[in-house]
N, C-alpha and C. Protein backbone atom coordinates (compact mmCIF):
# COMPACT_ATOMS: atom_id res chain seq x y z
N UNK A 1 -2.55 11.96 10.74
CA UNK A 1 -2.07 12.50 11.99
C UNK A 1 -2.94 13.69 12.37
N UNK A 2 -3.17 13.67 13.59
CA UNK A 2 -4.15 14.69 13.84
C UNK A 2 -3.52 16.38 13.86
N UNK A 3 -3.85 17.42 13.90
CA UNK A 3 -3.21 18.67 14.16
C UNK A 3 -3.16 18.70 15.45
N UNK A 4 -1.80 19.59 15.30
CA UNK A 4 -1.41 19.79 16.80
C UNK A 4 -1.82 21.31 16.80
N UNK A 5 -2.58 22.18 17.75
CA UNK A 5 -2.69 23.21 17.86
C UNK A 5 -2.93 24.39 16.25
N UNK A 6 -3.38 23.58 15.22
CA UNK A 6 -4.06 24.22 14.74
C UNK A 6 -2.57 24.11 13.33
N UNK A 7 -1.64 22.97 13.56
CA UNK A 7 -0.60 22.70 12.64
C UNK A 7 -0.77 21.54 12.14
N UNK A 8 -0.59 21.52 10.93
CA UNK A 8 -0.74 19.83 10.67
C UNK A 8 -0.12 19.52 9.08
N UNK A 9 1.06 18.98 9.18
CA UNK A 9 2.20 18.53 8.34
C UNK A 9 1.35 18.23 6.50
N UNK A 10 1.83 19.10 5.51
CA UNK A 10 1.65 18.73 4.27
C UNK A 10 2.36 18.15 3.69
N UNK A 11 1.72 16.56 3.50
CA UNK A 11 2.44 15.32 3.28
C UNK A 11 2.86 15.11 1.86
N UNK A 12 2.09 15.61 0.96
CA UNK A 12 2.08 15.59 -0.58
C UNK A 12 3.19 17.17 -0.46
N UNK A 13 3.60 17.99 0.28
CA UNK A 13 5.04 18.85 0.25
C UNK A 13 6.05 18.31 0.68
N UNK A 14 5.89 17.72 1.75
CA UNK A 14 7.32 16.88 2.22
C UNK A 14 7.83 16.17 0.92
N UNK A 15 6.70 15.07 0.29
CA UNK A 15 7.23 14.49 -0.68
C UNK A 15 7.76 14.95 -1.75
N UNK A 16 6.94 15.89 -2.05
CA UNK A 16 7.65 16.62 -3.33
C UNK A 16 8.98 17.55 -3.05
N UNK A 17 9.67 18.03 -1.49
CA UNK A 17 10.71 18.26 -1.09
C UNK A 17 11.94 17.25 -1.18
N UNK A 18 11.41 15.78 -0.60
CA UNK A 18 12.32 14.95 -0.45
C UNK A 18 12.43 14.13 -1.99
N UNK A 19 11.48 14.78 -2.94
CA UNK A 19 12.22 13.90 -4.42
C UNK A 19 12.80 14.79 -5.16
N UNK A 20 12.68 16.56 -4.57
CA UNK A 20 13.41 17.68 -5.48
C UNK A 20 14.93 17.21 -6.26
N UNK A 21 15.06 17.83 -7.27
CA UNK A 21 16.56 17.87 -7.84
C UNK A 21 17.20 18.87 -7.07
N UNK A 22 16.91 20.02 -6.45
CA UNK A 22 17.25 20.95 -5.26
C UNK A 22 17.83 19.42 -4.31
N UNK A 23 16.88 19.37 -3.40
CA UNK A 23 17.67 18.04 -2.29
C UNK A 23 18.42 17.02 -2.87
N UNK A 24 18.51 16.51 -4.05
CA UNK A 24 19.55 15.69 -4.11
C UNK A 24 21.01 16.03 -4.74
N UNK A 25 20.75 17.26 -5.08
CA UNK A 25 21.70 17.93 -5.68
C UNK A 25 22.30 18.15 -4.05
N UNK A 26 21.81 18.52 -2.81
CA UNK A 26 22.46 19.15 -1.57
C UNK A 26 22.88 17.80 -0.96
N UNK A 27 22.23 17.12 -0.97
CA UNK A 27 22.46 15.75 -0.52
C UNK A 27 23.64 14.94 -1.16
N UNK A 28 23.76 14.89 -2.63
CA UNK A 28 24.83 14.89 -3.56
C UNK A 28 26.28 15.24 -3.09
N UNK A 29 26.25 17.13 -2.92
CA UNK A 29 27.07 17.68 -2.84
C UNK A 29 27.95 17.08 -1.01
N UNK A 30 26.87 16.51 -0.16
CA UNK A 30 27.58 16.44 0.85
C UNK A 30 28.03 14.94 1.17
N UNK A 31 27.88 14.20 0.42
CA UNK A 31 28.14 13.01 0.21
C UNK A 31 29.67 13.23 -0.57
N UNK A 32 29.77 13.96 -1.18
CA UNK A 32 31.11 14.27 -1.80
C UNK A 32 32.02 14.92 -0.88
N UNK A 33 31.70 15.67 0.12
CA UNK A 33 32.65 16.36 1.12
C UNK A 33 32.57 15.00 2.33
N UNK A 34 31.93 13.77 2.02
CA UNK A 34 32.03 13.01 3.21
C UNK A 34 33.47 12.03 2.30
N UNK A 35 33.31 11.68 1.24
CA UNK A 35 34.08 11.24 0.41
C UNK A 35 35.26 11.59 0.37
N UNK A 36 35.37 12.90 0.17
CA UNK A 36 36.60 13.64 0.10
C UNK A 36 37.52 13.75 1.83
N UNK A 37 36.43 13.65 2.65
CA UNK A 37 37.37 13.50 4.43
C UNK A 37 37.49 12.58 4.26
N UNK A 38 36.80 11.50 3.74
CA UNK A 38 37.49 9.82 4.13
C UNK A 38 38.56 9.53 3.17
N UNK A 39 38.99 10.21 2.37
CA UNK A 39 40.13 9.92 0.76
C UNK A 39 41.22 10.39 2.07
N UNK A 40 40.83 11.29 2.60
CA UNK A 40 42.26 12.56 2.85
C UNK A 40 42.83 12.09 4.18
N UNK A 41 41.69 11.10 4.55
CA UNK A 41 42.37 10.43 6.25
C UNK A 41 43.78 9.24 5.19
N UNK A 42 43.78 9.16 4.47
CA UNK A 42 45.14 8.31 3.39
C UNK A 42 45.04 6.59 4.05
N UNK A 43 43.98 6.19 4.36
CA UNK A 43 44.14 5.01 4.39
C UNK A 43 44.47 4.35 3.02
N UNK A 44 45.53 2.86 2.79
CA UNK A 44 45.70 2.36 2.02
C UNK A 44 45.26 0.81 2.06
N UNK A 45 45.19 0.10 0.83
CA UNK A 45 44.99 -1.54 0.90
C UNK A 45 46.72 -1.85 0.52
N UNK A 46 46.64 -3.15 1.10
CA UNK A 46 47.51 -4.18 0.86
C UNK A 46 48.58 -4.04 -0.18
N UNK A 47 48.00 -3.30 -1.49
CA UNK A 47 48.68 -2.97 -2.27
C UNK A 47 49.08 -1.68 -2.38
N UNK A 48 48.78 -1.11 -1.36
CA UNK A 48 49.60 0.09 -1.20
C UNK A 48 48.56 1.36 -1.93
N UNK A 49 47.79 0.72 -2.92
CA UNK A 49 46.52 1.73 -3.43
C UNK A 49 45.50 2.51 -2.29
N UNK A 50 45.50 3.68 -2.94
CA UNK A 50 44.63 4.16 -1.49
C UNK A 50 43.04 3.45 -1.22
N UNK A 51 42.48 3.35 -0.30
CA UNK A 51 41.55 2.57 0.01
C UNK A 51 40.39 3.69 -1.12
N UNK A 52 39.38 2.89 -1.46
CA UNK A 52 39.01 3.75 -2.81
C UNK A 52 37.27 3.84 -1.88
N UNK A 53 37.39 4.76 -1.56
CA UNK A 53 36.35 5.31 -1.37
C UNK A 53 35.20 6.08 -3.20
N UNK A 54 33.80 5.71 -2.62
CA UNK A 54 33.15 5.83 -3.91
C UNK A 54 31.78 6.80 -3.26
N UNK A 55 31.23 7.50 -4.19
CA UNK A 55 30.39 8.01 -3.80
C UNK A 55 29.43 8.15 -4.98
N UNK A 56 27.77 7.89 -4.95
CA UNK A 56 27.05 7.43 -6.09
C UNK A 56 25.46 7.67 -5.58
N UNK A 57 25.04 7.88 -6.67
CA UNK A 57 23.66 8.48 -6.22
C UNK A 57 22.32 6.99 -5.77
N UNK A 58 22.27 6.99 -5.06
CA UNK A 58 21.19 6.12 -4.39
C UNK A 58 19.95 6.54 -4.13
N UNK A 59 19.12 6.94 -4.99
CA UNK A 59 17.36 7.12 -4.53
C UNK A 59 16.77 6.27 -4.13
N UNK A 60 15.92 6.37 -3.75
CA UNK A 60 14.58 5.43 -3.56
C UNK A 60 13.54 5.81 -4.21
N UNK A 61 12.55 5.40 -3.95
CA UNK A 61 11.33 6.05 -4.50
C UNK A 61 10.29 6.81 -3.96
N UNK A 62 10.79 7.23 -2.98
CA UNK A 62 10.22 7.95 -1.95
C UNK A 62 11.14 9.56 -1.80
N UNK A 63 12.16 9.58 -2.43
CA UNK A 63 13.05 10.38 -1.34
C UNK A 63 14.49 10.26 -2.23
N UNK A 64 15.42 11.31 -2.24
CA UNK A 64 16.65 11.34 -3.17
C UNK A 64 17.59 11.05 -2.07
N UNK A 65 18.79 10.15 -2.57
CA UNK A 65 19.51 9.66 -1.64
C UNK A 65 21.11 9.58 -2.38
N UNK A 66 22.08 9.44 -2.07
CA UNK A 66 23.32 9.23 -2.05
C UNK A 66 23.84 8.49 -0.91
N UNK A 67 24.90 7.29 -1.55
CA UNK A 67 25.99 6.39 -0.87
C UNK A 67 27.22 6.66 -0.89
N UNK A 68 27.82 6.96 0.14
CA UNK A 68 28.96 6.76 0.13
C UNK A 68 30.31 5.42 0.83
N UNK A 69 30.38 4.67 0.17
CA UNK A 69 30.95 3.83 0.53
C UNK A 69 32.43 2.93 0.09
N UNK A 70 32.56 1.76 0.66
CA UNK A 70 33.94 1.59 0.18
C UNK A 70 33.85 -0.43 -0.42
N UNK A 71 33.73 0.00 -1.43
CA UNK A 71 34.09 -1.29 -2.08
C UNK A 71 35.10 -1.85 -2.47
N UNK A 72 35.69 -2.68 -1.31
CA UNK A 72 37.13 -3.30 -1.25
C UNK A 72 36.76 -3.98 -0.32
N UNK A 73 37.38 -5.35 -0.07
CA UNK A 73 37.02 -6.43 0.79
C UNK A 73 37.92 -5.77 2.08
N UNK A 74 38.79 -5.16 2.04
CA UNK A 74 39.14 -3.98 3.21
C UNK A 74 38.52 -3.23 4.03
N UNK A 75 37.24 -2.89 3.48
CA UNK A 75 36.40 -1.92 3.57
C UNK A 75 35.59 -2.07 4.85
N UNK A 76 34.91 -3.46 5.31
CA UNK A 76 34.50 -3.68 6.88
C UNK A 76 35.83 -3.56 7.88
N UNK A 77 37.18 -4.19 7.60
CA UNK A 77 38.25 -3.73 8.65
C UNK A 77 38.15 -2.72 8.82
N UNK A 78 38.66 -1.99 7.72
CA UNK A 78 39.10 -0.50 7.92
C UNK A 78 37.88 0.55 8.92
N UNK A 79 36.45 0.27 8.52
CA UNK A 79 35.63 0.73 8.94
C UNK A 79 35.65 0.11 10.49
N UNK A 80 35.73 -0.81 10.63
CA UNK A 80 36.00 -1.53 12.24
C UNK A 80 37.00 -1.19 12.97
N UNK A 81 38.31 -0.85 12.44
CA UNK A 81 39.49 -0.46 12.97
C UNK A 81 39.39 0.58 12.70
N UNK A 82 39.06 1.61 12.13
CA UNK A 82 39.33 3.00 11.93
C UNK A 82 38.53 4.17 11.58
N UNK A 83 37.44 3.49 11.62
CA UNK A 83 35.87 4.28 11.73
C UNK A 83 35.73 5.13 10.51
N UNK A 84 36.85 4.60 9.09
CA UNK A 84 36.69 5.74 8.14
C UNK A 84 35.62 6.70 7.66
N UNK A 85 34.67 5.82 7.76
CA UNK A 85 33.41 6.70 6.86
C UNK A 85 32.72 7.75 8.13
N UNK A 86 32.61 6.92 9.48
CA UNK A 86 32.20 7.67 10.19
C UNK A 86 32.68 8.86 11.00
N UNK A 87 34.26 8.91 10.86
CA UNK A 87 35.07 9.28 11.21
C UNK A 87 34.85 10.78 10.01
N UNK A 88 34.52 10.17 9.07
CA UNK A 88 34.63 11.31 7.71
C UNK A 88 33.20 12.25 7.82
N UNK A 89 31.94 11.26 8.05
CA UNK A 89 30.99 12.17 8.25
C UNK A 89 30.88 13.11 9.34
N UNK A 90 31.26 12.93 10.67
CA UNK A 90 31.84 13.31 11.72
C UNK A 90 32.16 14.63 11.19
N UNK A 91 33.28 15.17 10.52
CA UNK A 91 34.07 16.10 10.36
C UNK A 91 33.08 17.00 9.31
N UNK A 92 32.19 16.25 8.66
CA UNK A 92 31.41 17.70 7.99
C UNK A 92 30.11 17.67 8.53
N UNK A 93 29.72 17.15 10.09
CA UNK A 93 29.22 17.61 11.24
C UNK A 93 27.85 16.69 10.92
N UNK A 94 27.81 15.42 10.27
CA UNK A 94 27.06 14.59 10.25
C UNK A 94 27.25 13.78 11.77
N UNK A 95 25.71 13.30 12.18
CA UNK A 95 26.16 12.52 13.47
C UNK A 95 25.65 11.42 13.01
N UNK A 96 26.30 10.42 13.04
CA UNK A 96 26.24 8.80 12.70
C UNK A 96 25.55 8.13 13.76
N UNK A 97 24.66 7.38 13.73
CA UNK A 97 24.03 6.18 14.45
C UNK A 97 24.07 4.96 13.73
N UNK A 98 24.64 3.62 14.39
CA UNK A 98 24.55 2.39 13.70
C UNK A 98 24.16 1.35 14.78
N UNK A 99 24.91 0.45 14.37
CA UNK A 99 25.39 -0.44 14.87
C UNK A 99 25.93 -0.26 16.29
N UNK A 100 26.27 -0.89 17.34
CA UNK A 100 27.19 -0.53 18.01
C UNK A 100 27.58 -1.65 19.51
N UNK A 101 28.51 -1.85 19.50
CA UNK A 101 28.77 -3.09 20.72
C UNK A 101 28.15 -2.89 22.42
């Protein structure tokens, strides 16, 4: 990429930013406060168990990453009818882009 005005992005720092134990430790930690809004909205399954939200470290190899998601065959309704996860990132001021009708 060429410099812009005499700036020009250090690519071998980005990387070594985006594989820090610093960033996935922050990245970590907010994946757990997205976890914890989607537990506390009290959705339940069928059996009355609360819908089990999970949260788990997902890297790549490029870059430190965390999932938070819901493994229960419930888990596309609920997200379709009730926007849990996005609804949860929402509230600790994540803005969600997906999908959308």
């Amino acid at each position: 990429m060429a410099a812009v005005e005499g700036f020009e992005i250090d690519r071998a720092g980005v990387a070594e930013i985006l594989r820090s134990p610093e960033l996935a430790a922050a990245v970590r930690a907010l994946g757990e406060q997205v976890g914890a809004a989607a537990r506390a909205q009290g959705h339940t399954v069928t059996s009355g168990e609360p819908l089990p939200i999970e949260v788990f470290d997902d890297p790549r190899q490029d870059r430190a990453g965390t999932t938070v998601a819901v493994r229960h065959p419930a888990g596309v309704g609920m997200e379709a009818h009730h926007g849990v996860l996005r609804r949860a990132a929402g509230t600790v001021g994540l803005d969600v882009e997906g999908l959308r009708e």
